[in-house]
Protein backbone atom coordinates (compact mmCIF):
# COMPACT_ATOMS: atom_id res chain seq x y z
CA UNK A 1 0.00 0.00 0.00
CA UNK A 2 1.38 3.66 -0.97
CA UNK A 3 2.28 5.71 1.84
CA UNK A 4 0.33 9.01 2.71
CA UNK A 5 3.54 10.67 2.71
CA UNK A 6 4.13 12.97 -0.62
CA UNK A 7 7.68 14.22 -1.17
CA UNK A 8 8.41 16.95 -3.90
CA UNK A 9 11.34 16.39 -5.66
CA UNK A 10 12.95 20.08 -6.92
CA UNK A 11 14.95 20.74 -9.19
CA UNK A 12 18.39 21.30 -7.67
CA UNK A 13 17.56 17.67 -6.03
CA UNK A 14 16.98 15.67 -9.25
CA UNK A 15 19.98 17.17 -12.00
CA UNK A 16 22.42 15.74 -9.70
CA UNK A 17 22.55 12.31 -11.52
CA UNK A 18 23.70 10.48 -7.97
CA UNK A 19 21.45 11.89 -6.08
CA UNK A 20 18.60 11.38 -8.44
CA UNK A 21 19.58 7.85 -9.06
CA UNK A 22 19.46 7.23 -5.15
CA UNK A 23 15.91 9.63 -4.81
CA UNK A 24 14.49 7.37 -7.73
CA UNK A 25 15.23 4.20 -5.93
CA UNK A 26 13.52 5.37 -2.91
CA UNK A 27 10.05 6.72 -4.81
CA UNK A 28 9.67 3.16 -6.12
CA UNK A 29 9.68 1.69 -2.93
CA UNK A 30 6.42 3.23 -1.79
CA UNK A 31 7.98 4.68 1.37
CA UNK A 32 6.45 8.23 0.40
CA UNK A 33 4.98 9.05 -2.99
CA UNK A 34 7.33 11.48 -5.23
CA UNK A 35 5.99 14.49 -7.05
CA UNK A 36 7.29 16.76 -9.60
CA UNK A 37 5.91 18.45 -12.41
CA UNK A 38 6.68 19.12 -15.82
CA UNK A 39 8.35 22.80 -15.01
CA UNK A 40 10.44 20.86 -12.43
CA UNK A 41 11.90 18.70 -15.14
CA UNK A 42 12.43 21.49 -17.57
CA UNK A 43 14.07 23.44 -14.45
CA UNK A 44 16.86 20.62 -14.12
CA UNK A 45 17.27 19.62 -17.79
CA UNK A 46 18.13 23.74 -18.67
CA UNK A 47 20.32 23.74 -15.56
CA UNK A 48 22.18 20.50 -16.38
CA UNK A 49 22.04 21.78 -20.57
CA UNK A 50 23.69 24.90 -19.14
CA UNK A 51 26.57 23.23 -17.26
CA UNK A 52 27.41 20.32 -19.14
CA UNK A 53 27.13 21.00 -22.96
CA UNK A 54 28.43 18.02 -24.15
CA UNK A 55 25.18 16.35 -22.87
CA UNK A 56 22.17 16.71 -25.88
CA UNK A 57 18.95 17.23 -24.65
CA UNK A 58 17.33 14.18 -26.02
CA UNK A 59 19.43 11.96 -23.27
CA UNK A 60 17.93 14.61 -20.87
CA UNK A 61 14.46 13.58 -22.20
CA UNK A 62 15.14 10.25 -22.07
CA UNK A 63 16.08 10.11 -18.58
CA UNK A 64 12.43 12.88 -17.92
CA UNK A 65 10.65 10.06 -19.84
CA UNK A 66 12.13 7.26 -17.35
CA UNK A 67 11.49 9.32 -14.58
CA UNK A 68 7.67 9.19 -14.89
CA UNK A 69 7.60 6.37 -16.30
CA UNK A 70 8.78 4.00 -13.16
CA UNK A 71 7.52 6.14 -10.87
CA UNK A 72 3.18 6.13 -9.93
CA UNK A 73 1.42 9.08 -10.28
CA UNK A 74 4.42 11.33 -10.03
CA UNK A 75 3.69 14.46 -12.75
CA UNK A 76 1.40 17.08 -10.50
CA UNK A 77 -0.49 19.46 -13.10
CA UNK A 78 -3.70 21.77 -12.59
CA UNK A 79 -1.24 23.85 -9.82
CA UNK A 80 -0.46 26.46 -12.19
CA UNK A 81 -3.54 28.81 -11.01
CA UNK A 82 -1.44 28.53 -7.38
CA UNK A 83 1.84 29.78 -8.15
CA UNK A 84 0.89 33.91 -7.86
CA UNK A 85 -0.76 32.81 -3.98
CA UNK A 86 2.86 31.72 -3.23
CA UNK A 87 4.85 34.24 -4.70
C-alpha cells in the first residue's frame, strides 16, 4: 500500500545524476509518494544543458521520460492557477 507521505522532488535535487539515481530508488519503494511536475523537469534539464554542454537534450528527455515512467502518479499538473498565492 502507498504511503500518505508525498515528497516533492525540486529541481536542484533531481539534476544531480547520484542523487537522483538514489531519490528514484527510494520513490519506487512506496515509502512516500514522489511528485514533480513538468516545469520541475524542464528546471533541471536547462540547468544540467547549461553546465554540461556536451550532454544533448534528447538523453535529458530520455532520462524525464524514465522518470515518470517507473515512478506512480508522479507528474502534478492543474497547480499552475497557485503559483501567484505563493509568490
Amino acid at each position: 500500500m502507498p504511503s500518505s507521505f508525498t515528497v516533492v522532488y525540486e529541481a536542484w535535487i533531481i539534476y544531480p545524476a547520484q542523487l537522483r539515481d538514489l531519490l528514484m530508488h527510494l520513490a519506487m519503494t512506496d515509502l512516500f509518494r514522489a511528485k514533480w511536475s513538468a516545469h520541475i523537469h524542464e528546471e533541471w534539464i536547462a540547468a544540467l544543458l547549461k553546465q554540461r554542454p556536451d550532454l544533448r537534450r534528447e538523453q535529458l528527455e530520455r532520462t524525464k521520460e524514465l522518470m515518470d515512467s517507473h515512478v506512480r502518479d508522479c507528474v502534478v499538473i492543474g497547480y499552475e492557477h497557485l503559483i501567484d498565492k505563493f509568490q
